[in-house]
N, C-alpha and C. Protein backbone atom coordinates (compact mmCIF):
# COMPACT_ATOMS: atom_id res chain seq x y z
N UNK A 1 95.47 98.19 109.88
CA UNK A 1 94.66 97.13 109.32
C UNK A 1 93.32 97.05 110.05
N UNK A 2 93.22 97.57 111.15
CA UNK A 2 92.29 97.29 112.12
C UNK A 2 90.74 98.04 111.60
N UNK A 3 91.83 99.65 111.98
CA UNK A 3 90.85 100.76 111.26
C UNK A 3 90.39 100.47 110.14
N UNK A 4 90.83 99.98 108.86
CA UNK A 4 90.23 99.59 107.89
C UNK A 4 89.25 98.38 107.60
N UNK A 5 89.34 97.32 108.80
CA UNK A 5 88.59 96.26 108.76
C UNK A 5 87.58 96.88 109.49
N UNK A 6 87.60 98.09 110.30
CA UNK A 6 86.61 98.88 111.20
C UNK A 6 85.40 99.14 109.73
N UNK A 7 85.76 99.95 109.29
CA UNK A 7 85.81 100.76 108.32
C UNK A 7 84.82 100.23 107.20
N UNK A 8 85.14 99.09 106.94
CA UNK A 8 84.64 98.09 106.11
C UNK A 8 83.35 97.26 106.37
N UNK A 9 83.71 97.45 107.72
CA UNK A 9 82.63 96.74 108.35
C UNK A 9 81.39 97.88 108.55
N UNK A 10 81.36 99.01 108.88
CA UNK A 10 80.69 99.89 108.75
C UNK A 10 79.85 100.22 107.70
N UNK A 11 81.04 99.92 106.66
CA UNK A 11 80.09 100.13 105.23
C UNK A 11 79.14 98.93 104.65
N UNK A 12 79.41 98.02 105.49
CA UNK A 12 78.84 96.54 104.78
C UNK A 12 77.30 96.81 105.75
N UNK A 13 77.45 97.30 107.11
CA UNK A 13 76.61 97.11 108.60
C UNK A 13 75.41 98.44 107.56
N UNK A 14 75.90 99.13 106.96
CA UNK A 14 75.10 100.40 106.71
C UNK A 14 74.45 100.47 105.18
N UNK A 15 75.13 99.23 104.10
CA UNK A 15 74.50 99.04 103.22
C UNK A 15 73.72 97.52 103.02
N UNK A 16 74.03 97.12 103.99
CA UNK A 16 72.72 95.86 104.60
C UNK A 16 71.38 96.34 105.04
N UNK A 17 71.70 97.61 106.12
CA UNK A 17 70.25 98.39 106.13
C UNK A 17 69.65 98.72 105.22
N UNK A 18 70.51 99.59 103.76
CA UNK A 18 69.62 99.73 102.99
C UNK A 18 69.11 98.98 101.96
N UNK A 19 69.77 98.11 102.03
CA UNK A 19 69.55 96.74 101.06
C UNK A 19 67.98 95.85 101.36
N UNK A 20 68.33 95.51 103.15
CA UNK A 20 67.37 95.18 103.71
C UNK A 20 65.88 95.50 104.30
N UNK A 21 66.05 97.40 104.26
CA UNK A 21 65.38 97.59 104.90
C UNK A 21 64.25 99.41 104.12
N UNK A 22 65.25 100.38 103.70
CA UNK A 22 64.81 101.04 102.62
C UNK A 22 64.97 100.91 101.37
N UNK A 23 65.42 99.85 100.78
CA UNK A 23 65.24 100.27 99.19
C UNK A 23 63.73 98.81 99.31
N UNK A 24 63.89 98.60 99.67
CA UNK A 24 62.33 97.47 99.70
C UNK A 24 61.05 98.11 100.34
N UNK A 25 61.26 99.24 100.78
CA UNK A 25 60.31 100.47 100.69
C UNK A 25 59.84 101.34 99.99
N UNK A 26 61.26 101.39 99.07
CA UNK A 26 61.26 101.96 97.78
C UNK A 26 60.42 101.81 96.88
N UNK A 27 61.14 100.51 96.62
CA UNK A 27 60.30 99.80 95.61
C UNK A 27 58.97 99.86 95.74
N UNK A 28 58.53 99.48 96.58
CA UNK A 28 56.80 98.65 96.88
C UNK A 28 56.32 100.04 96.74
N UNK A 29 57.07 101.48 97.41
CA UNK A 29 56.28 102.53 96.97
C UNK A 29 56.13 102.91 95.43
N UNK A 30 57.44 102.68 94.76
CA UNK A 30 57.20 102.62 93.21
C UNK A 30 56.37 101.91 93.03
N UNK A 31 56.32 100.85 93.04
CA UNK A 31 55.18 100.15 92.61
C UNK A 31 53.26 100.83 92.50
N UNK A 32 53.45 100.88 93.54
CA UNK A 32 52.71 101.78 94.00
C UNK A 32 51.87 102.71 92.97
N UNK A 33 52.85 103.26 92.58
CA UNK A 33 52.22 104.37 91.34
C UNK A 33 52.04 103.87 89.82
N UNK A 34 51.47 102.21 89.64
CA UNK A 34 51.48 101.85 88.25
C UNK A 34 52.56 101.31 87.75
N UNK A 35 52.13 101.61 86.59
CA UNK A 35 52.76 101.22 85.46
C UNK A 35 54.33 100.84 85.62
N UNK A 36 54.80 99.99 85.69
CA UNK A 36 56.31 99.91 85.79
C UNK A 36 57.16 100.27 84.74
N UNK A 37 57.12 99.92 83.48
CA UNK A 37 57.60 99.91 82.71
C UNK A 37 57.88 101.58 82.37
N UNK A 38 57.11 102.68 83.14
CA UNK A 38 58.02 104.09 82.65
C UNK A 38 57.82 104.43 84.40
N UNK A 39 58.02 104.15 85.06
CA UNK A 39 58.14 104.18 86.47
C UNK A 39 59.84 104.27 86.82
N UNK A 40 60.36 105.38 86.61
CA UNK A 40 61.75 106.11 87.17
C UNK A 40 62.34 105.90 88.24
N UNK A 41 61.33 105.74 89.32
CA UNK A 41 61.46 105.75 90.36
C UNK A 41 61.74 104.00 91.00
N UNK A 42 60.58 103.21 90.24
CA UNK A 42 61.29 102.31 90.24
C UNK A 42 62.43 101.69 89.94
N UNK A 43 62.67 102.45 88.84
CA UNK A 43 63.84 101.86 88.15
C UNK A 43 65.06 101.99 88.47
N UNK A 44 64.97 103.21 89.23
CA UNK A 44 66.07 103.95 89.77
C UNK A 44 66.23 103.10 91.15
N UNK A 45 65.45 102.69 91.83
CA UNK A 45 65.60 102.12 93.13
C UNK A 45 65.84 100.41 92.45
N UNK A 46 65.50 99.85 91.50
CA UNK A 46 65.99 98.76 90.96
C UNK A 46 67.13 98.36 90.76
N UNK A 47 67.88 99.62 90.33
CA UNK A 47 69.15 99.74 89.90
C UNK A 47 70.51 100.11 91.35
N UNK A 48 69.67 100.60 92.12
CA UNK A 48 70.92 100.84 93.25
C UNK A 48 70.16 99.61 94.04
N UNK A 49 69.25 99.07 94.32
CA UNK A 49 69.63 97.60 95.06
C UNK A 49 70.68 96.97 94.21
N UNK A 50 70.51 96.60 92.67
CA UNK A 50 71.54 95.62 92.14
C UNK A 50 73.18 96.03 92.43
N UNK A 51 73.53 97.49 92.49
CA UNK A 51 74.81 98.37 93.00
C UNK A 51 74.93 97.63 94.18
N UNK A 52 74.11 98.19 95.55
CA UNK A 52 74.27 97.67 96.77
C UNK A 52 74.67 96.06 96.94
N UNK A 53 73.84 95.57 96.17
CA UNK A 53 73.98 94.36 96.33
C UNK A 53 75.69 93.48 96.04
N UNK A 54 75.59 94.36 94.94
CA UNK A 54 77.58 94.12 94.20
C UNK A 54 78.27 94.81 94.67
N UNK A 55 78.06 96.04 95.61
CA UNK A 55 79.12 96.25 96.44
C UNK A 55 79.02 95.70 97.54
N UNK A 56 78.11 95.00 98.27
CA UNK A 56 78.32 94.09 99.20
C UNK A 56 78.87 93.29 99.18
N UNK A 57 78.76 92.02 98.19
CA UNK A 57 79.91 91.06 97.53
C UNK A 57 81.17 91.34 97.67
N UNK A 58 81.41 92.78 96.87
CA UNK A 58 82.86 93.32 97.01
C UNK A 58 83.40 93.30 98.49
N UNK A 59 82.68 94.21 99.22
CA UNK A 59 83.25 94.07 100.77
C UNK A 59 83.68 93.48 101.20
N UNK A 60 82.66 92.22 101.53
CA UNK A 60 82.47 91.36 102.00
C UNK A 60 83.53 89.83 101.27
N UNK A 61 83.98 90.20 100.56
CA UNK A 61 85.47 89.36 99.72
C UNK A 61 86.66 90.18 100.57
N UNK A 62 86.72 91.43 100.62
CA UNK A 62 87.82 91.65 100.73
C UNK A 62 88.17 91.74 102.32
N UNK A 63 86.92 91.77 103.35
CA UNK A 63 87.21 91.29 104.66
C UNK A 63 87.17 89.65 104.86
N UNK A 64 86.94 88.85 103.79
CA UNK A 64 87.41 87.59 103.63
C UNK A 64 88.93 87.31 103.48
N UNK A 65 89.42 88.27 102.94
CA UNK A 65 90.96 88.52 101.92
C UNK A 65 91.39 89.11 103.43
N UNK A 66 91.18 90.29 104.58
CA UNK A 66 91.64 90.79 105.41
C UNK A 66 92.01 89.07 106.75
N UNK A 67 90.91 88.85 106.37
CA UNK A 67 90.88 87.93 107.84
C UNK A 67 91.95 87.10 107.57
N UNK A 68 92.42 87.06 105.99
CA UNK A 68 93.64 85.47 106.20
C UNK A 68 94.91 85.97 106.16
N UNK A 69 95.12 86.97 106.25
CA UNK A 69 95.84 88.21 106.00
C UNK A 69 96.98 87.26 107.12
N UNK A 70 98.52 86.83 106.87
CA UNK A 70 99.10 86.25 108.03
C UNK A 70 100.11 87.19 108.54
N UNK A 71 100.18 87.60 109.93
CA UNK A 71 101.43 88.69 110.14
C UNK A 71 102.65 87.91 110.22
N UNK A 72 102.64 87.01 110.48
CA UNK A 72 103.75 86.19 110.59
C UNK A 72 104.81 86.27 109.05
N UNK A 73 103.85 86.67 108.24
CA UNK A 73 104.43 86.16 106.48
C UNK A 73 105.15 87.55 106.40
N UNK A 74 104.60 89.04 106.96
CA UNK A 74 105.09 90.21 106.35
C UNK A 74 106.28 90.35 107.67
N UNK A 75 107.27 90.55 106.22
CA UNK A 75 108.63 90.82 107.04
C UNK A 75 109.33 91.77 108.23
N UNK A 76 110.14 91.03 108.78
CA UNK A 76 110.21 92.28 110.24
C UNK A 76 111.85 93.26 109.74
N UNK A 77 112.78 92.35 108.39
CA UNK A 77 113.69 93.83 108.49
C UNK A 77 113.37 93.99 106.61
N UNK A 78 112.29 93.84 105.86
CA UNK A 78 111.89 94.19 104.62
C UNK A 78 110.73 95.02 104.39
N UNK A 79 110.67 95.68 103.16
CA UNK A 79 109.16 96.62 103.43
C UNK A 79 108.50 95.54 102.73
N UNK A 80 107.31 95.59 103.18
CA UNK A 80 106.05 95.17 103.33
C UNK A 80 104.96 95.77 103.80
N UNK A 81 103.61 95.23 103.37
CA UNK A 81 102.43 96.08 104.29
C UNK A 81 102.76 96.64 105.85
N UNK A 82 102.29 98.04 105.53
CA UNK A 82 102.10 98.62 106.66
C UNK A 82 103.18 99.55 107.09
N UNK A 83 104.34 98.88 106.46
CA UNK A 83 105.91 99.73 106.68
C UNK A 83 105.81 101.29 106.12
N UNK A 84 106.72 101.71 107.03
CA UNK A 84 106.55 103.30 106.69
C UNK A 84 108.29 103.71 105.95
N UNK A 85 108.26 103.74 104.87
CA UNK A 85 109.43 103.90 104.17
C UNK A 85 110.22 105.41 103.67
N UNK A 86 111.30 105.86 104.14
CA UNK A 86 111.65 106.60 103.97
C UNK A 86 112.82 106.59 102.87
N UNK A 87 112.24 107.31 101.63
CA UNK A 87 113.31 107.04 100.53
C UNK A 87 114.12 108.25 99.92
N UNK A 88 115.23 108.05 99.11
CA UNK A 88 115.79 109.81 98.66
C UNK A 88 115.69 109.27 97.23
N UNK A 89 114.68 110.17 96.58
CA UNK A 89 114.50 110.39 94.82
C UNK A 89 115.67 110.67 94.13
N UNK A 90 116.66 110.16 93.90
CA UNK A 90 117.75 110.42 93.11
C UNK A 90 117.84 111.67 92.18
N UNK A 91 116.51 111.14 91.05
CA UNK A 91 116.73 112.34 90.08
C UNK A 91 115.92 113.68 91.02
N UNK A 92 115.04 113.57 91.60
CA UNK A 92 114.13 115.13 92.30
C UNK A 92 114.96 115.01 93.33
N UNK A 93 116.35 114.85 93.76
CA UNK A 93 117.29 115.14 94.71
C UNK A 93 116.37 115.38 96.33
N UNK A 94 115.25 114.80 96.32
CA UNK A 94 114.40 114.67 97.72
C UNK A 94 114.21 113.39 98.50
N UNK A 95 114.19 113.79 99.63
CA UNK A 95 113.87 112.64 100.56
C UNK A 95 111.79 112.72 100.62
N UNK A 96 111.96 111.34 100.05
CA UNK A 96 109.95 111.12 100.54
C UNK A 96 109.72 110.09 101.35
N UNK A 97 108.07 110.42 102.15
CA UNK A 97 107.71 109.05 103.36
C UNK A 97 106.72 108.53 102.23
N UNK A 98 106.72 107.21 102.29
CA UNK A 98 105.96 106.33 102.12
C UNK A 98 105.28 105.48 103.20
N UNK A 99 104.13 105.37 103.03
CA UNK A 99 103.26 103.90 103.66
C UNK A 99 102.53 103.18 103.24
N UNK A 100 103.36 102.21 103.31
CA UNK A 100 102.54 101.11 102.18
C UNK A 100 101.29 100.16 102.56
N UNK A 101 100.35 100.49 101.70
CA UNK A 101 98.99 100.32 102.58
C UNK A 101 98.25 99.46 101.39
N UNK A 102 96.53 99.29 102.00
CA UNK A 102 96.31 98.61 100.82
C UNK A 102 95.44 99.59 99.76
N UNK A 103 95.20 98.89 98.91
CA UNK A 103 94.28 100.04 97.80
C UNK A 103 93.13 100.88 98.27
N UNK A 104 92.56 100.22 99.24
CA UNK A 104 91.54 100.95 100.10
C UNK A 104 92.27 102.24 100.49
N UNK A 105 93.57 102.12 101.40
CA UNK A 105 93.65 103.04 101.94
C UNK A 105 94.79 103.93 101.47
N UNK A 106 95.04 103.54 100.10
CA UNK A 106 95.75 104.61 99.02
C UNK A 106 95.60 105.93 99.25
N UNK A 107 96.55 106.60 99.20
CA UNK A 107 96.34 108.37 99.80
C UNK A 107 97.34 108.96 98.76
N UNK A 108 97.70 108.82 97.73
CA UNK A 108 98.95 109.37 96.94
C UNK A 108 99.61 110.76 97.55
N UNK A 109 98.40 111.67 97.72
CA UNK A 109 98.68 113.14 98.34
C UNK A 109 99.12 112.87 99.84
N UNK A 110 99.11 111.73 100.60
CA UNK A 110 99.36 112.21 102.07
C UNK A 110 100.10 110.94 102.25
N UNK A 111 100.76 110.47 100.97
CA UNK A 111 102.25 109.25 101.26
C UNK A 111 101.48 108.22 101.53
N UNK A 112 100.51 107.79 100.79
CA UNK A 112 100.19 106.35 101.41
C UNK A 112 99.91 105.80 100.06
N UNK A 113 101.01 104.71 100.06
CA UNK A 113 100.52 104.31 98.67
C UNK A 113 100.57 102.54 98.48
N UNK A 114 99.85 102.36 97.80
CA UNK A 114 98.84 101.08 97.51
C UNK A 114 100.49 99.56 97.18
N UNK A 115 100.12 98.44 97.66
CA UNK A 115 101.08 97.51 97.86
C UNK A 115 101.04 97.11 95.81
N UNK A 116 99.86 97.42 95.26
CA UNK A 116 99.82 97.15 93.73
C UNK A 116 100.43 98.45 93.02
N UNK A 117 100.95 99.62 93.68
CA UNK A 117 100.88 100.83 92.77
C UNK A 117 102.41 100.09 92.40
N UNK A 118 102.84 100.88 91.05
CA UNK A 118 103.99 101.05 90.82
C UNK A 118 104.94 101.04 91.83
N UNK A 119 105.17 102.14 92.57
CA UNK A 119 106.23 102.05 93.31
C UNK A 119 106.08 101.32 95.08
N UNK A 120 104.49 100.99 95.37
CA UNK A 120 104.67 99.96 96.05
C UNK A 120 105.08 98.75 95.85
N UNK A 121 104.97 98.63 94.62
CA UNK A 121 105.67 96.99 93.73
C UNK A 121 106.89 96.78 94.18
N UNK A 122 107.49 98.25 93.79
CA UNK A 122 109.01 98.52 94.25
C UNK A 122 110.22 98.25 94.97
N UNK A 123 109.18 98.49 96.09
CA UNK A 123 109.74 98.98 96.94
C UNK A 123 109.47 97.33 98.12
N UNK A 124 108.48 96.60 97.99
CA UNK A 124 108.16 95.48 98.49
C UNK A 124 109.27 94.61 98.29
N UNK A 125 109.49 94.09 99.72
CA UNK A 125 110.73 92.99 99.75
C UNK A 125 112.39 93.86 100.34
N UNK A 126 111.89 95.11 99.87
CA UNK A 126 113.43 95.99 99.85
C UNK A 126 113.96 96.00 101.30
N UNK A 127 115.59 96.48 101.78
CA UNK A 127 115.93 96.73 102.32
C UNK A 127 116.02 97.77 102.91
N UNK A 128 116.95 98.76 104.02
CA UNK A 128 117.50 100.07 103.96
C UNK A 128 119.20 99.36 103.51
N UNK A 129 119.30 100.68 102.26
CA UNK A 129 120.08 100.47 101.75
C UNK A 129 120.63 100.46 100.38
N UNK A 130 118.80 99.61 100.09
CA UNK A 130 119.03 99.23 98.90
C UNK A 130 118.52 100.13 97.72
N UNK A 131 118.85 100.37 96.69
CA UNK A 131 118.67 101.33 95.95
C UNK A 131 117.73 100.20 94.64
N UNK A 132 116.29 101.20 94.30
CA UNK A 132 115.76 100.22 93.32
C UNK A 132 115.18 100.97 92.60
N UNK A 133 115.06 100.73 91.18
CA UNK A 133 114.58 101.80 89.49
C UNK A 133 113.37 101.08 89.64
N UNK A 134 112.07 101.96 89.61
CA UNK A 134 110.91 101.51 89.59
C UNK A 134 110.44 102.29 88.26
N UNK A 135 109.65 101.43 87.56
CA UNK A 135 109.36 101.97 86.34
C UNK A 135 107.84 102.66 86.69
N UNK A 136 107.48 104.09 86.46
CA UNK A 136 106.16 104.59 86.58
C UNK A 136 105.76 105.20 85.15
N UNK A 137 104.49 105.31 84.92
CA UNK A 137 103.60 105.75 83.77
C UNK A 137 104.14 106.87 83.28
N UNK A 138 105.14 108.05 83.56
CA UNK A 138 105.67 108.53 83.56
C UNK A 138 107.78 108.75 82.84
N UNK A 139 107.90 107.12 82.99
CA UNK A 139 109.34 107.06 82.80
C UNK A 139 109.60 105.86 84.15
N UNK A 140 110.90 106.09 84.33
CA UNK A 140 111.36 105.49 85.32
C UNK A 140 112.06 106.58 86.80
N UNK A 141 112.10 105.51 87.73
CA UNK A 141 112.60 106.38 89.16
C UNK A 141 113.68 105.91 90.28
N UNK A 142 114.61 106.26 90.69
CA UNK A 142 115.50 105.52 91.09
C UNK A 142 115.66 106.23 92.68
N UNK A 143 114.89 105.18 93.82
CA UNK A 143 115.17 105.52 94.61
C UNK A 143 116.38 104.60 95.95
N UNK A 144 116.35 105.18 96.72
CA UNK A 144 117.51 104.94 97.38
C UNK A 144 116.54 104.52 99.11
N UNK A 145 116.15 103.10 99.90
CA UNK A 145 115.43 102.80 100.58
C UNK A 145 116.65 103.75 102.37
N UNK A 146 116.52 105.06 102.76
CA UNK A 146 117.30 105.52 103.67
C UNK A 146 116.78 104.64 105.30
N UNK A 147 115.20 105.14 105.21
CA UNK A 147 114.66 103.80 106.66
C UNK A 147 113.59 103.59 106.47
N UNK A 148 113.40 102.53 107.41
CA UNK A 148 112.56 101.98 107.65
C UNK A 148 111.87 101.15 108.60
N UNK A 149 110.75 101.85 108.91
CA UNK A 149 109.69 100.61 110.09
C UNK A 149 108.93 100.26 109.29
N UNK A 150 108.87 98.46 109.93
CA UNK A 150 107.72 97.78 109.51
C UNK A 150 106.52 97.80 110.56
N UNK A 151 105.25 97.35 110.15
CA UNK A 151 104.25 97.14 110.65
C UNK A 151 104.22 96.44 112.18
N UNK A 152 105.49 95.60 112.62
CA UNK A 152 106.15 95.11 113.32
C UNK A 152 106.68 95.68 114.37
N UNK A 153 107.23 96.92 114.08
CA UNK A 153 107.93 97.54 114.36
C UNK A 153 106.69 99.22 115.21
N UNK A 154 105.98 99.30 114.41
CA UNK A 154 104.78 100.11 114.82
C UNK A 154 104.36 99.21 115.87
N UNK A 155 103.80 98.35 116.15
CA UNK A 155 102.78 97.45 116.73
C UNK A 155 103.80 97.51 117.83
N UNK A 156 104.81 97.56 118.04
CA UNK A 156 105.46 97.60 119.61
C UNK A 156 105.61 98.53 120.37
N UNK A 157 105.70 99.86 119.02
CA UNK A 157 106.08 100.91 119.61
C UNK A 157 104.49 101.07 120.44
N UNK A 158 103.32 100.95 120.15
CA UNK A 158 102.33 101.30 120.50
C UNK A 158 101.96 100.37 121.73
């Protein structure tokens, strides 16, 4: 959670510069050359301040959304954020790792998958033990929860 509030913050620290500091260089140099109304250059720098600007908003909500974030609420023997889940695919007769993370840090290819995806839905609240049919875009999937650390459980080991 840390790294990603790192992370976030980086991107907010680095599109404030350009918000604040080159695209208002931009501009005034568009300007610069006339006519606005077929001025590209302006327009083009018009258009990624209004971007910058709405992805700043965005950020800047969701390290609002990070900060109230309570550890106390995510469970110490259920998966929840951050837990690293080890499950056996019934029908693909395989054992897979999961880590359930947030959408930011969704990785489908390297087991990290989002607390909104399908089978993070899933799998949230579960036990070891417990066996649960998660429905994906695909059909349905029936896995079997074998272990599990929570976020809880990381944070001590370290």
């Amino acid at each position: 959670m840390e790294e990603l509030k790192k992370k976030l913050q980086e991107e907010i620290t680095a599109l404030e510069y350009e918000l604040r500091n080159e695209l208002p260089k931009e501009i005034l140099k568009a300007r610069a050359h006339g006519d606005l109304s077929e001025n590209a250059e302006y327009h083009a720098a018009k258009e990624r301040q209004a971007y910058v600007d709405a992805r700043l908003g965005q950020l800047q909500a969701r390290m609002r959304e990070f900060s109230m974030v309570d550890m106390t609420k995510i469970p110490h023997n259920k998966v929840g954020l951050g837990s690293l889940v080890v499950v056996f695919d019934i029908a693909k007769d395989e054992e897979l790792t999961f880590k359930i993370v947030t959408s930011e840090e969704a990785d489908v290819n390297n087991g990290k998958i989002s607390t909104s995806s399908p089978i993070g839905r899933g799998l949230l609240g579960k036990q070891v033990g417990d066996t649960v049919k998660i429905q994906i875009p695909g059909g349905s999937r029936e896995m079997e929860i074998l272990q599990l650390t929570t976020i809880h459980d990381i944070a001590a080991s370290k």
